[in-house]
N, C-alpha and C. Protein backbone atom coordinates (compact mmCIF):
# COMPACT_ATOMS: atom_id res chain seq x y z
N UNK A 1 -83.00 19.70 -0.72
CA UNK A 1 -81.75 19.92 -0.01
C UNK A 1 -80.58 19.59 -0.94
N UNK A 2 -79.63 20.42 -1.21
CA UNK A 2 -78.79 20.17 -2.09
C UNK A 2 -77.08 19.74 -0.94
N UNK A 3 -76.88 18.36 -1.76
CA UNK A 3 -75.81 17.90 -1.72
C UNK A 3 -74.12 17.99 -2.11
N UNK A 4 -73.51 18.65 -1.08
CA UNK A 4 -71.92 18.89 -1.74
C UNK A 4 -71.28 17.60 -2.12
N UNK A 5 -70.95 17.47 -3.59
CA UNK A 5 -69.65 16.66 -3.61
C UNK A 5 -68.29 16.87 -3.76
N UNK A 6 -67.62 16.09 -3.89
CA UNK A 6 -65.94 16.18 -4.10
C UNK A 6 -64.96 16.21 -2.57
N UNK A 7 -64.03 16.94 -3.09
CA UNK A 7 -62.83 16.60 -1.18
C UNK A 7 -62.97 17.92 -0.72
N UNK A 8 -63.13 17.78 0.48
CA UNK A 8 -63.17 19.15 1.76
C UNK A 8 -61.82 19.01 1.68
N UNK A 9 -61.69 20.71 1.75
CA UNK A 9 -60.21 21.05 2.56
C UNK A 9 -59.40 20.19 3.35
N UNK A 10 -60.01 19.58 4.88
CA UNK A 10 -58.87 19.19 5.12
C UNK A 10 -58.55 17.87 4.42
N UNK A 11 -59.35 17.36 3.41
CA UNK A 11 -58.82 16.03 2.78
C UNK A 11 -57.25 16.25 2.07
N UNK A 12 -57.62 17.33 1.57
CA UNK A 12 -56.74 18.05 0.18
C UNK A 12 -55.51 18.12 1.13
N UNK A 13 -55.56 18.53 2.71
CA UNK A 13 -54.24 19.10 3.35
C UNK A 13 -53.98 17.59 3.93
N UNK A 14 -54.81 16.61 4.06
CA UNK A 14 -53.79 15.33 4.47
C UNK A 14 -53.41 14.71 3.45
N UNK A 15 -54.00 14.72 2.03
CA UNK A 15 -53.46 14.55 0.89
C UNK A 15 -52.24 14.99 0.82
N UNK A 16 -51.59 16.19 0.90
CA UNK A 16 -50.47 17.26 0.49
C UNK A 16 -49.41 17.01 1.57
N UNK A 17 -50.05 16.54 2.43
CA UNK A 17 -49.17 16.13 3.96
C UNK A 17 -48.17 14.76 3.85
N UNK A 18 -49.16 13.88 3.13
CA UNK A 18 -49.07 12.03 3.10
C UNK A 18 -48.03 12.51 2.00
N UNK A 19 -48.53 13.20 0.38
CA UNK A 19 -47.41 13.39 -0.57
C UNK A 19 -46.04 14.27 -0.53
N UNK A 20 -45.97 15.21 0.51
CA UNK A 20 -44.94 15.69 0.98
C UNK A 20 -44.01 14.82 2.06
N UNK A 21 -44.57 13.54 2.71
CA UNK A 21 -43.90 12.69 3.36
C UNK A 21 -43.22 11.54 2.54
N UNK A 22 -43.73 11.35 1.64
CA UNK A 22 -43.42 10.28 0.81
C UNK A 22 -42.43 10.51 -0.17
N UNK A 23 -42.12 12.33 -0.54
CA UNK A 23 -41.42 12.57 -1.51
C UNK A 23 -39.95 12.88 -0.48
N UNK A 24 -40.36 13.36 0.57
CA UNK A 24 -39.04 13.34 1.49
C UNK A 24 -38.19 12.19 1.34
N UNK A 25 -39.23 10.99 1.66
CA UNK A 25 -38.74 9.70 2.11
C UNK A 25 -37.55 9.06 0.84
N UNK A 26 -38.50 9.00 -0.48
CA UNK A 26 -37.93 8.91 -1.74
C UNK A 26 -37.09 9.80 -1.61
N UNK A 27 -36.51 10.73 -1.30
CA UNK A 27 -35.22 11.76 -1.53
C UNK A 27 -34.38 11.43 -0.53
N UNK A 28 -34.75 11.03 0.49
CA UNK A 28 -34.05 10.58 1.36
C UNK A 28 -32.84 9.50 1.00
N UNK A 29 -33.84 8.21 0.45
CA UNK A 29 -33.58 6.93 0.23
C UNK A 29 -32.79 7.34 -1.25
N UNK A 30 -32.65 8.24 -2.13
CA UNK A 30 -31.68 8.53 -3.34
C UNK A 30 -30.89 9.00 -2.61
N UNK A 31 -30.94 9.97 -1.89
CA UNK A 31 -29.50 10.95 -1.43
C UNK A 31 -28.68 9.55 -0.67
N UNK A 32 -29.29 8.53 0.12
CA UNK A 32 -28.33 7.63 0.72
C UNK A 32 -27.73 6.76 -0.63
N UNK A 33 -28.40 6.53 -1.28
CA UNK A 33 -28.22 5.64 -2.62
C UNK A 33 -26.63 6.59 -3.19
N UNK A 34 -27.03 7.29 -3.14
CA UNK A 34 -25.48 8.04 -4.03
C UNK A 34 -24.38 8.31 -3.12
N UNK A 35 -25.01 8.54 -2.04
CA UNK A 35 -23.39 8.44 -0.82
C UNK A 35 -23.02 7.08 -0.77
N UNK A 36 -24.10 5.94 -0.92
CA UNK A 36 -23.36 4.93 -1.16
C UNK A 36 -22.62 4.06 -2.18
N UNK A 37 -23.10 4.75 -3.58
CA UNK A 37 -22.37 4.46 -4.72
C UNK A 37 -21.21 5.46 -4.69
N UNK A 38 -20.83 6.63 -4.64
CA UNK A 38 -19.91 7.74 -4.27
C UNK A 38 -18.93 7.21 -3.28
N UNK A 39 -18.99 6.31 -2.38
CA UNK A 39 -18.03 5.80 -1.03
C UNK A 39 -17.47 4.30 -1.79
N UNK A 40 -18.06 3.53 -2.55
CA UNK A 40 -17.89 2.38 -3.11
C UNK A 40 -17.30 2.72 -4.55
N UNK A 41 -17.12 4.17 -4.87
CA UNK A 41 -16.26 3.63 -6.50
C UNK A 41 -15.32 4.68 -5.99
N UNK A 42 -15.23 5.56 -4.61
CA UNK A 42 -13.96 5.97 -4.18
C UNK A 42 -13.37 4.20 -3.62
N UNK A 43 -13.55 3.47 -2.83
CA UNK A 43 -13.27 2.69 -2.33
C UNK A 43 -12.49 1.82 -2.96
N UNK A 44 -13.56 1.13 -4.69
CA UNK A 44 -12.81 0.70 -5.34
C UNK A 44 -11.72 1.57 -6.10
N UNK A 45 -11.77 2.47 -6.29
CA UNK A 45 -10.50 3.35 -6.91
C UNK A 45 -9.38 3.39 -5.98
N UNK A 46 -9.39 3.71 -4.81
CA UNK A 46 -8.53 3.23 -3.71
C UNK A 46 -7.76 1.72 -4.22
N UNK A 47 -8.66 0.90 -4.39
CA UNK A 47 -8.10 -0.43 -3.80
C UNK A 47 -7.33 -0.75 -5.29
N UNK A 48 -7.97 -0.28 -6.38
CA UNK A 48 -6.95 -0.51 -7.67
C UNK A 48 -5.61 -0.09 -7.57
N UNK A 49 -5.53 1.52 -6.87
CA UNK A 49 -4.51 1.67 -7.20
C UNK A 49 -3.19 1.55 -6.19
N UNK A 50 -3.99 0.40 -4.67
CA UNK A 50 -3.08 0.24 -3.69
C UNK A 50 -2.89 -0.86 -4.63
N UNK A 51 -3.23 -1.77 -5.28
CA UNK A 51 -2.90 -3.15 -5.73
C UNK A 51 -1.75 -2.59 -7.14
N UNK A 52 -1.81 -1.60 -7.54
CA UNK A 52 -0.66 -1.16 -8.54
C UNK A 52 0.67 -0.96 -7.73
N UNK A 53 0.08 -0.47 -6.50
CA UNK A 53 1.24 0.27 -5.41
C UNK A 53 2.03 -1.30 -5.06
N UNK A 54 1.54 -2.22 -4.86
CA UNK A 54 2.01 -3.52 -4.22
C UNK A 54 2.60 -3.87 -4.97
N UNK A 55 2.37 -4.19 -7.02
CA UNK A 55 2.77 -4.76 -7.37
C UNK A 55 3.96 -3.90 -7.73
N UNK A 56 3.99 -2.44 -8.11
CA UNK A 56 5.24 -1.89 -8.85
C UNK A 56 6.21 -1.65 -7.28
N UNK A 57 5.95 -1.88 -6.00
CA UNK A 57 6.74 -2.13 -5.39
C UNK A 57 7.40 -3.44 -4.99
N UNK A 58 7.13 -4.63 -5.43
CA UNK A 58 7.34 -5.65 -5.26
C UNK A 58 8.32 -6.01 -6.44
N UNK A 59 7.80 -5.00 -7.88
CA UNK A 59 8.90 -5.59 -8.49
C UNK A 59 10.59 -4.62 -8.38
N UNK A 60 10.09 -3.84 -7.38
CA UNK A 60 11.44 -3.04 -7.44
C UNK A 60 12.32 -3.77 -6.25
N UNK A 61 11.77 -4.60 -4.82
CA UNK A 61 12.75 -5.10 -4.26
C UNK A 61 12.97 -6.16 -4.82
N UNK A 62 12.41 -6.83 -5.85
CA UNK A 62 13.22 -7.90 -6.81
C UNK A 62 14.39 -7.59 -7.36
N UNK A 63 15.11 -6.45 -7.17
CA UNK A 63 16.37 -6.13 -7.48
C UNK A 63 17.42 -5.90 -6.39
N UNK A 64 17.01 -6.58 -5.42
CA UNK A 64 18.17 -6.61 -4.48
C UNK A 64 18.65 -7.64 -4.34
N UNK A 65 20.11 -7.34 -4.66
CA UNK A 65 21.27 -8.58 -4.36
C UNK A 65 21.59 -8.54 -5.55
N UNK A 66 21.02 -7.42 -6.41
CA UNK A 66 21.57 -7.93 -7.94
C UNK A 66 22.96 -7.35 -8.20
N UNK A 67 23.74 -8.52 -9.38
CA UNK A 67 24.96 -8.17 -9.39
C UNK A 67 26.05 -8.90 -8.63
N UNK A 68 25.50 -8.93 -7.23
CA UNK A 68 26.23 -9.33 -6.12
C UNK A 68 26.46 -10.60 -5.71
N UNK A 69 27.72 -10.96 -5.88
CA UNK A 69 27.79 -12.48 -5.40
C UNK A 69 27.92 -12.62 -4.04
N UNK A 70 26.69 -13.80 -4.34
CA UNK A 70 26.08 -14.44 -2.55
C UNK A 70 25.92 -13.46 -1.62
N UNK A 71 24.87 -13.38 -2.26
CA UNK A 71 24.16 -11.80 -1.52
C UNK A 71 23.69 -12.44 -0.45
N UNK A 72 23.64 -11.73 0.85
CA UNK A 72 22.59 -12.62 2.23
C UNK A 72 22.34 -11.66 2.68
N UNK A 73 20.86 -12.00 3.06
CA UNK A 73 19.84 -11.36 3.88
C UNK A 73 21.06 -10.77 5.18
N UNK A 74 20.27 -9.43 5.65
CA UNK A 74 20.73 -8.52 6.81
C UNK A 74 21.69 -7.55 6.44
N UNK A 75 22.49 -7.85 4.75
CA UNK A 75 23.64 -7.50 4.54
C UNK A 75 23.10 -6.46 2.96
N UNK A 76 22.38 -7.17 2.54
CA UNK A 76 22.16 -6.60 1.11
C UNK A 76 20.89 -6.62 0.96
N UNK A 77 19.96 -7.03 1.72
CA UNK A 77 18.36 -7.28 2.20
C UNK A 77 18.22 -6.74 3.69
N UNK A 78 17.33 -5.37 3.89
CA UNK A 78 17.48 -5.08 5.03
C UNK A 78 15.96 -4.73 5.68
N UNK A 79 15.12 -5.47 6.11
CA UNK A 79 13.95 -4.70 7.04
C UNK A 79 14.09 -3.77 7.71
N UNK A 80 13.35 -3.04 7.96
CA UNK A 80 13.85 -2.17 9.54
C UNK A 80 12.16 -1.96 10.06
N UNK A 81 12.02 -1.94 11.34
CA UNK A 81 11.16 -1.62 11.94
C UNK A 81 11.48 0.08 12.86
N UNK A 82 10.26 0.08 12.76
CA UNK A 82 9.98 1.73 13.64
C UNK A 82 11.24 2.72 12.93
N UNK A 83 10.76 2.72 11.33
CA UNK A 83 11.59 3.49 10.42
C UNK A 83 10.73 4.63 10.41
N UNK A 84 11.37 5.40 9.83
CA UNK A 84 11.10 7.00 9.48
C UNK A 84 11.84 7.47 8.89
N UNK A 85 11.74 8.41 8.03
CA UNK A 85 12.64 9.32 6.80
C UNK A 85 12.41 10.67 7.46
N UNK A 86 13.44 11.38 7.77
CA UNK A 86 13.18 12.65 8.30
C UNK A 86 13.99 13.62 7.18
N UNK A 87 13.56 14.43 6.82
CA UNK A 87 14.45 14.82 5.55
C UNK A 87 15.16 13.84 4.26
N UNK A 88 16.75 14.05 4.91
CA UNK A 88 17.09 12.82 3.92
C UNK A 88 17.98 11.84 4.52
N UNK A 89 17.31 11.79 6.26
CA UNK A 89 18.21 10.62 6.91
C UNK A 89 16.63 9.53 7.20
N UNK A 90 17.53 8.15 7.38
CA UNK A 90 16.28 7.41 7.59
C UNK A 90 17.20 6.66 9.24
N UNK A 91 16.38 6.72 10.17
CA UNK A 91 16.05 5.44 11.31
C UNK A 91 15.53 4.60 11.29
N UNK A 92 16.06 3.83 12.14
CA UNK A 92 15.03 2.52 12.40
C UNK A 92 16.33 1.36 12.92
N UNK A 93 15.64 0.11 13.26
CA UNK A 93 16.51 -0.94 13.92
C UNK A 93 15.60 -2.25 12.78
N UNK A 94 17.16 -2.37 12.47
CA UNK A 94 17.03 -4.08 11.92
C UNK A 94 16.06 -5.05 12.10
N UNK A 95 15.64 -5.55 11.64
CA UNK A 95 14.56 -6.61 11.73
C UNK A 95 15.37 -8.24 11.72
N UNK A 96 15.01 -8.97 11.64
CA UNK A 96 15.04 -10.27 12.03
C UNK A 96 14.45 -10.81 10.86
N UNK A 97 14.47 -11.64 10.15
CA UNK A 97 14.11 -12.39 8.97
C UNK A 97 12.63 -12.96 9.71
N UNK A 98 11.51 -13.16 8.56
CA UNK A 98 10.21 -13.06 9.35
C UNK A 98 9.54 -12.18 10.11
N UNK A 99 10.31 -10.95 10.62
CA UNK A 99 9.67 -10.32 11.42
C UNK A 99 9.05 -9.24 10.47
N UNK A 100 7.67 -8.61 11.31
CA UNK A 100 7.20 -7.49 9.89
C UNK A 100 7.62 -5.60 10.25
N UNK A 101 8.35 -5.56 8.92
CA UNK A 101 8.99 -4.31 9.00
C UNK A 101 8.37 -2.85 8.25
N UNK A 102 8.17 -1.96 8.53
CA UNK A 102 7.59 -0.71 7.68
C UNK A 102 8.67 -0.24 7.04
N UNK A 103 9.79 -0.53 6.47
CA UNK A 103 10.79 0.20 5.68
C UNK A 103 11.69 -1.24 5.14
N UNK A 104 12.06 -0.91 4.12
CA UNK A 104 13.32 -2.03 3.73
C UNK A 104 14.19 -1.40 2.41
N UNK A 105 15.98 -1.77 2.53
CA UNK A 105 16.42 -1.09 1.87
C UNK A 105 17.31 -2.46 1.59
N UNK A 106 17.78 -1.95 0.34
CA UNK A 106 18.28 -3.24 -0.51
C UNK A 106 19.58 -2.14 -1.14
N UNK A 107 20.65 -3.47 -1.38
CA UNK A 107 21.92 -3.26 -2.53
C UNK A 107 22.04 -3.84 -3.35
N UNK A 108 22.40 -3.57 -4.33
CA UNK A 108 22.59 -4.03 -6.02
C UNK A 108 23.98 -3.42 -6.11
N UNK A 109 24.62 -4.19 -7.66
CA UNK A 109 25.69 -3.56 -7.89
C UNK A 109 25.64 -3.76 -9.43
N UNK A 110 26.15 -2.78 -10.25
CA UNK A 110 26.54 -2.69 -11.38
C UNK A 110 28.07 -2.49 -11.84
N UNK A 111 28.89 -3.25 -12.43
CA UNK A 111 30.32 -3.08 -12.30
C UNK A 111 31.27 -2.95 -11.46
N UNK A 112 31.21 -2.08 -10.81
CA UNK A 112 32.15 -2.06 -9.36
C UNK A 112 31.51 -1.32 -8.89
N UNK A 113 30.44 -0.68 -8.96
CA UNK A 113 29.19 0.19 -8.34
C UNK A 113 28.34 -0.28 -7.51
N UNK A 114 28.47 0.32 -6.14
CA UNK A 114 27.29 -0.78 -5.55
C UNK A 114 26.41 0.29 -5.22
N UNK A 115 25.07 0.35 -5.02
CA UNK A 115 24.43 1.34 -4.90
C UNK A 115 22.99 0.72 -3.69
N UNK A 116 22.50 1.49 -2.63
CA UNK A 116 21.24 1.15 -1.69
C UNK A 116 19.85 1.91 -2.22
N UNK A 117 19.19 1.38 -1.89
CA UNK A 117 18.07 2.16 -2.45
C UNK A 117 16.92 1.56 -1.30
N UNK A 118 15.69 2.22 -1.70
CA UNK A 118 14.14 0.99 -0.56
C UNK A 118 12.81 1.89 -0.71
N UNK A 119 12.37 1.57 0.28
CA UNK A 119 10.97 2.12 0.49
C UNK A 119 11.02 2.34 2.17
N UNK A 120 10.58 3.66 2.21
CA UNK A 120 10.49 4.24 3.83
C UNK A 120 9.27 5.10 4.00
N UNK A 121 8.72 4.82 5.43
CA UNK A 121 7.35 6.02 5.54
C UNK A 121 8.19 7.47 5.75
N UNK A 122 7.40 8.60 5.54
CA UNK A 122 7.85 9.78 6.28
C UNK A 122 6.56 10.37 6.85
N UNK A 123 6.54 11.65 7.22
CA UNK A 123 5.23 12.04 7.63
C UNK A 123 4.44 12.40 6.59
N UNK A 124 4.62 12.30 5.38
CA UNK A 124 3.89 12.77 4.48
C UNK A 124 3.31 11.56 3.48
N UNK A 125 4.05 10.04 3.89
CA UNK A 125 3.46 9.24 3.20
C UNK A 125 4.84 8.30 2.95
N UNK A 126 4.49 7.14 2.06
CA UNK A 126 5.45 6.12 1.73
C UNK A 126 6.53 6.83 0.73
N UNK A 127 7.51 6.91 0.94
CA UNK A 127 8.96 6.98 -0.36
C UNK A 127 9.56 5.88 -0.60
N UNK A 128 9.76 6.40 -2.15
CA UNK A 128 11.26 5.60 -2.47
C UNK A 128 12.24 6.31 -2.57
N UNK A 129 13.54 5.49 -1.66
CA UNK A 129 14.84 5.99 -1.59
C UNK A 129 15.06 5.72 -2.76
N UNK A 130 15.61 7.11 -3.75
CA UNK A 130 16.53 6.36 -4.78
C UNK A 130 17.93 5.72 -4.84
N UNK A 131 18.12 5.50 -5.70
CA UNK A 131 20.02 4.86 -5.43
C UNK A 131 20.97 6.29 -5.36
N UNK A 132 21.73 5.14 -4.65
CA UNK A 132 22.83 5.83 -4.07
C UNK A 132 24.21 4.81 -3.41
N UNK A 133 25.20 5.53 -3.92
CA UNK A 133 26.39 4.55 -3.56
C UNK A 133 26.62 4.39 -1.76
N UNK A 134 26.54 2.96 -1.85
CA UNK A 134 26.89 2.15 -0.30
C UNK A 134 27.78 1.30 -0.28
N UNK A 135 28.32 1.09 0.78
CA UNK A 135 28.76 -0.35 0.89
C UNK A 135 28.01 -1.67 0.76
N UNK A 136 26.78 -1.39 1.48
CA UNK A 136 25.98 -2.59 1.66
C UNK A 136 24.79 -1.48 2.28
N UNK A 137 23.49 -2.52 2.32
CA UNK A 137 22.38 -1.94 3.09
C UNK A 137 22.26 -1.90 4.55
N UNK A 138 23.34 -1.83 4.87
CA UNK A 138 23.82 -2.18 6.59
C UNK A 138 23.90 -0.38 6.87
N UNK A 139 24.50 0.44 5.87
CA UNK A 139 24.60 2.28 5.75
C UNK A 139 23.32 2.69 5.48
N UNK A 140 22.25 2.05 5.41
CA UNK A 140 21.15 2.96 5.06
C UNK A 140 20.71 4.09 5.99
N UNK A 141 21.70 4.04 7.64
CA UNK A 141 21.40 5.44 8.15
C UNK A 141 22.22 6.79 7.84
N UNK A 142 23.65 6.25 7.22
CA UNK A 142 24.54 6.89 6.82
C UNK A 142 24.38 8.12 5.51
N UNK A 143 23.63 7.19 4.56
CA UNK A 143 22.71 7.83 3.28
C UNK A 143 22.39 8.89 3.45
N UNK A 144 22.62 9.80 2.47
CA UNK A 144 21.43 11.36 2.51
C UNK A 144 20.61 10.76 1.52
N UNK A 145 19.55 10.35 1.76
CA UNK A 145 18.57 10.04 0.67
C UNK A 145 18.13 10.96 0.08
N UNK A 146 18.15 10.71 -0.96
CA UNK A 146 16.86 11.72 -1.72
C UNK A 146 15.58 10.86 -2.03
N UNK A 147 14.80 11.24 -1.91
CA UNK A 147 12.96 10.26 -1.82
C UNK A 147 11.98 10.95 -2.59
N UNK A 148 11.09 9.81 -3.05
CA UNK A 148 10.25 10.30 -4.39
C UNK A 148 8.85 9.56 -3.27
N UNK A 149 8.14 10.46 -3.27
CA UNK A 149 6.67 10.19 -3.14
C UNK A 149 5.78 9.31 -4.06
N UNK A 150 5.78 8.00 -2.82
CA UNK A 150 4.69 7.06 -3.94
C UNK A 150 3.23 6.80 -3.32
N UNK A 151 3.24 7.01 -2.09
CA UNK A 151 1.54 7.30 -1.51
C UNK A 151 1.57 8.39 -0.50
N UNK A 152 0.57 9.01 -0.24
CA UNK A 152 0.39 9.73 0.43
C UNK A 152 -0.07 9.32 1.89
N UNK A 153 0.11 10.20 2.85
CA UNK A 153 -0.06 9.33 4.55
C UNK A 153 -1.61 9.31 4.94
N UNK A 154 -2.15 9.44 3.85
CA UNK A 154 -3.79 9.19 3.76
C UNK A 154 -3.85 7.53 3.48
N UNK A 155 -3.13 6.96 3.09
CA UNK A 155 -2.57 5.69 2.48
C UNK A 155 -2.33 4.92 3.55
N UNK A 156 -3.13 3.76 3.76
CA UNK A 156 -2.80 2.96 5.12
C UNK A 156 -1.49 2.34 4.89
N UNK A 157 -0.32 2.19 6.16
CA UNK A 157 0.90 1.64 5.87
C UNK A 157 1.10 0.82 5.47
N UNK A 158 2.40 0.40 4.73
CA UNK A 158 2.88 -0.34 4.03
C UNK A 158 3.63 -1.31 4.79
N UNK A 159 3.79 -3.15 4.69
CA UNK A 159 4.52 -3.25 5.68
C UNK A 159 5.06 -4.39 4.52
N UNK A 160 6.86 -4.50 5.34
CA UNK A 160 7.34 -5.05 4.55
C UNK A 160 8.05 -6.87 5.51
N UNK A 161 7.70 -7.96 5.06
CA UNK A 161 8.46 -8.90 5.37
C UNK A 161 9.21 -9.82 5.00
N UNK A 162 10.20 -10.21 5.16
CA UNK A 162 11.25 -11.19 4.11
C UNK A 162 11.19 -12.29 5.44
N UNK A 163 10.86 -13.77 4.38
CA UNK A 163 10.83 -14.75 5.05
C UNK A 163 12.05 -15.58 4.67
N UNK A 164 12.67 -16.64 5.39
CA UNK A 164 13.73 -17.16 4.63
C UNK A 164 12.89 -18.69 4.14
N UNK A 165 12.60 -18.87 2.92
CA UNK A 165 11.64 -19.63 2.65
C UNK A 165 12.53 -20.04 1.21
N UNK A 166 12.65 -21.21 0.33
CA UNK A 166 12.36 -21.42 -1.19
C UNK A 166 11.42 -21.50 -1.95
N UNK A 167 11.85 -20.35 -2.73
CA UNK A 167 10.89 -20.43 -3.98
C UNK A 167 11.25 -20.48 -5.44
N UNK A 168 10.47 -20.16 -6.08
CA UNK A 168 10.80 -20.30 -7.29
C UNK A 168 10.47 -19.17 -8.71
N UNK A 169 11.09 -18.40 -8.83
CA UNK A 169 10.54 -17.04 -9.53
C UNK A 169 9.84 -17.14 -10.48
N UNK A 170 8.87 -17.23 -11.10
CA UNK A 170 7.92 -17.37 -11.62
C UNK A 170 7.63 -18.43 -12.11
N UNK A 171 7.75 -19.63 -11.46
CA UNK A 171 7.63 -21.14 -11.86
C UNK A 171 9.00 -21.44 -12.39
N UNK A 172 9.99 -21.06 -12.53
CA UNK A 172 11.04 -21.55 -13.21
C UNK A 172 11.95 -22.12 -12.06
N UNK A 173 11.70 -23.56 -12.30
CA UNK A 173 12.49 -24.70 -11.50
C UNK A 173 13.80 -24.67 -11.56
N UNK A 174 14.56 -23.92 -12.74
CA UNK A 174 16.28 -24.43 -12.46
C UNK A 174 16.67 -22.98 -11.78
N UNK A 175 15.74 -22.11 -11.18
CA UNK A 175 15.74 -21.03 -10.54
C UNK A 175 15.42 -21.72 -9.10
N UNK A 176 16.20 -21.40 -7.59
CA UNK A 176 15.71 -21.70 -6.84
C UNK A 176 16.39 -20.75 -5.63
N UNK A 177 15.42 -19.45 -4.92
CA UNK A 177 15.64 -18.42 -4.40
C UNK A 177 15.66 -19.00 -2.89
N UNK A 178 16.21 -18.81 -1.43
CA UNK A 178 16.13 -18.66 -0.70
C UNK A 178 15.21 -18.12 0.60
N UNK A 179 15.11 -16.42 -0.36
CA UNK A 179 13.64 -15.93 0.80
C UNK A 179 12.72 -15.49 -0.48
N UNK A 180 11.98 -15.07 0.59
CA UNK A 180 10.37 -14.08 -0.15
C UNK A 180 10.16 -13.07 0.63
N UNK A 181 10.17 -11.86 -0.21
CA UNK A 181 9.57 -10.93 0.77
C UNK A 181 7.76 -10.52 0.35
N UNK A 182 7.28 -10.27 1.34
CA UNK A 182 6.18 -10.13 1.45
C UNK A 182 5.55 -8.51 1.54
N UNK A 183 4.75 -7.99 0.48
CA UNK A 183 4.65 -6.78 0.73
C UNK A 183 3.00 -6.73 1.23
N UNK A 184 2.59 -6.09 2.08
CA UNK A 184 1.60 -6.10 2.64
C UNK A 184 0.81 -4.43 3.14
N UNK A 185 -0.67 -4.90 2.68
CA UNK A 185 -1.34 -3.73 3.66
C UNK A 185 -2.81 -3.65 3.52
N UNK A 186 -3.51 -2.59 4.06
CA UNK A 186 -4.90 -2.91 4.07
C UNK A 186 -5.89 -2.18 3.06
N UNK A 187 -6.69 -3.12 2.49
CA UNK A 187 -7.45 -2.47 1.83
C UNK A 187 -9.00 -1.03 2.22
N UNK A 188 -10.07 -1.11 1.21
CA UNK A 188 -10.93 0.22 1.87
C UNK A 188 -12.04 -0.45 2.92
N UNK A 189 -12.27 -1.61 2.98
CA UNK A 189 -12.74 -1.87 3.67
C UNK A 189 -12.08 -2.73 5.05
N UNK A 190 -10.95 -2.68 5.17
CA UNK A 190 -9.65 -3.70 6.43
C UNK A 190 -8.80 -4.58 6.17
N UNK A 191 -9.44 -5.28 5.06
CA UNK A 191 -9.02 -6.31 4.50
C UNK A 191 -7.11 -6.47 4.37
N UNK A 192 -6.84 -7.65 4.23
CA UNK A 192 -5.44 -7.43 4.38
C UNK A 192 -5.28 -7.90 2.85
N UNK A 193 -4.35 -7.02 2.27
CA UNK A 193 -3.84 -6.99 1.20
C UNK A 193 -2.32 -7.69 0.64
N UNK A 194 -1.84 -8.45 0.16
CA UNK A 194 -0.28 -8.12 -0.25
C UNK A 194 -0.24 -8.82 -1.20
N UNK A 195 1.43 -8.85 -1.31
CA UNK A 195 1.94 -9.66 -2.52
C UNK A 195 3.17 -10.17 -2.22
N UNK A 196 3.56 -11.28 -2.77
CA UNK A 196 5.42 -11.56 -2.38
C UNK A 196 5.70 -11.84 -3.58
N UNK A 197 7.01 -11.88 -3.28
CA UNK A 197 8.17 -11.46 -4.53
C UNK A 197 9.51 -12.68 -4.36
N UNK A 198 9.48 -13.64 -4.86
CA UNK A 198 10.80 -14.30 -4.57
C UNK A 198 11.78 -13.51 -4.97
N UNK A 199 13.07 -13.64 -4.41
CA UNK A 199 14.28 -13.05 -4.29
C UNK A 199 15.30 -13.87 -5.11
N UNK A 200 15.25 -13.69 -6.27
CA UNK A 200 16.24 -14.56 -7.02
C UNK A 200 17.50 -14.10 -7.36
N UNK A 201 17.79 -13.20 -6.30
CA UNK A 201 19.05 -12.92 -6.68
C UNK A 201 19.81 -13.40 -5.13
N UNK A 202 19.19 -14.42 -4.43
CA UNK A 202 19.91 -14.86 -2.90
C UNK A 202 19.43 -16.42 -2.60
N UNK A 203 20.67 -16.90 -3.41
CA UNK A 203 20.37 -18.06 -3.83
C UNK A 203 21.30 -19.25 -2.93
């Protein structure tokens, strides 16, 4: 009586079955592997360049009050809440020192030049107002701004707060500022983000 060896058919098809499950699985487990490296170096690329956004905006309201003798907050330092840029007018209502604002517009002066400038949302994302001659930052509804796009409204908001606090601008003690404003917002995963800026020109 002669004896068959080796694998019957259906061995070969649960063989081909088990290795077609296993190669899914492995493809599976790469394809998630790269959506999750792909979501984490968008994420961190995000978060670098909101932390550029914080700092090159932080050092631009470090120029308010400049020029100006005894500059004070409300007058030459201005929050505003429930702002908006609609073309080239901006709204919004005054803020309160401490309170947190989405827009803030500042005055400087050069010679007998006084000029407003800030940062405002529109529907298309965060601007900067450029300068423009004011009396004070008390006209920033008066302004036809013209505005330069610095994030896009994919960009979680920006929020701005001035505390009336002393500090000291970059450790320098015979320097001694009044407020801080606080620039703030959220990173790719919620996180709260900011930076403050002493105000050494409201002394």
């Amino acid at each position: 009586m002669n004896t068959q060896r080796g694998m019957s058919l259906v061995s070969l098809m649960v063989g081909l079955v088990v290795s077609l499950v296993a190669t899914v699985g492995l493809l599976s487990v790469y394809h998630n592997s790269l959506v999750v490296t792909a979501s984490a170096i968008q994420g961190s690329t995000n978060d670098s360049q909101l932390a550029s956004l914080l700092l090159r905006t932080g050092a631009s309201v470090e120029d308010a009050g400049y020029g100006i003798a005894s500059a004070s907050f409300g007058t030459q330092i201005v929050p505003l809440t429930g702002a908006l840029l609609t073309g080239t007018s901006l709204s919004g209502t005054v803020a309160a020192a401490g309170a947190t604002a989405n827009a803030i517009v500042w005055a400087t002066q050069s010679g007998a030049t006084t000029q407003c400038a800030g940062f405002a949302p529109s529907a298309t994302g965060l601007k900067y107002l450029e300068p423009y001659p004011c009396a004070d930052a008390l006209a920033y509804s008066t302004i036809p701004w013209t505005a330069v796009a610095v994030a896009s409204s994919s960009t979680t908001p920006m929020n701005f707060t001035v505390t009336q606090q002393t500090c000291e601008p970059y450790g320098i003690t015979a320097t001694t500022a009044k407020y801080i404003v606080t620039i703030s917002s959220t990173d790719s995963i919620g996180a709260t983000v900011s930076s403050q800026q002493c105000l050494m020109n409201f002394q």
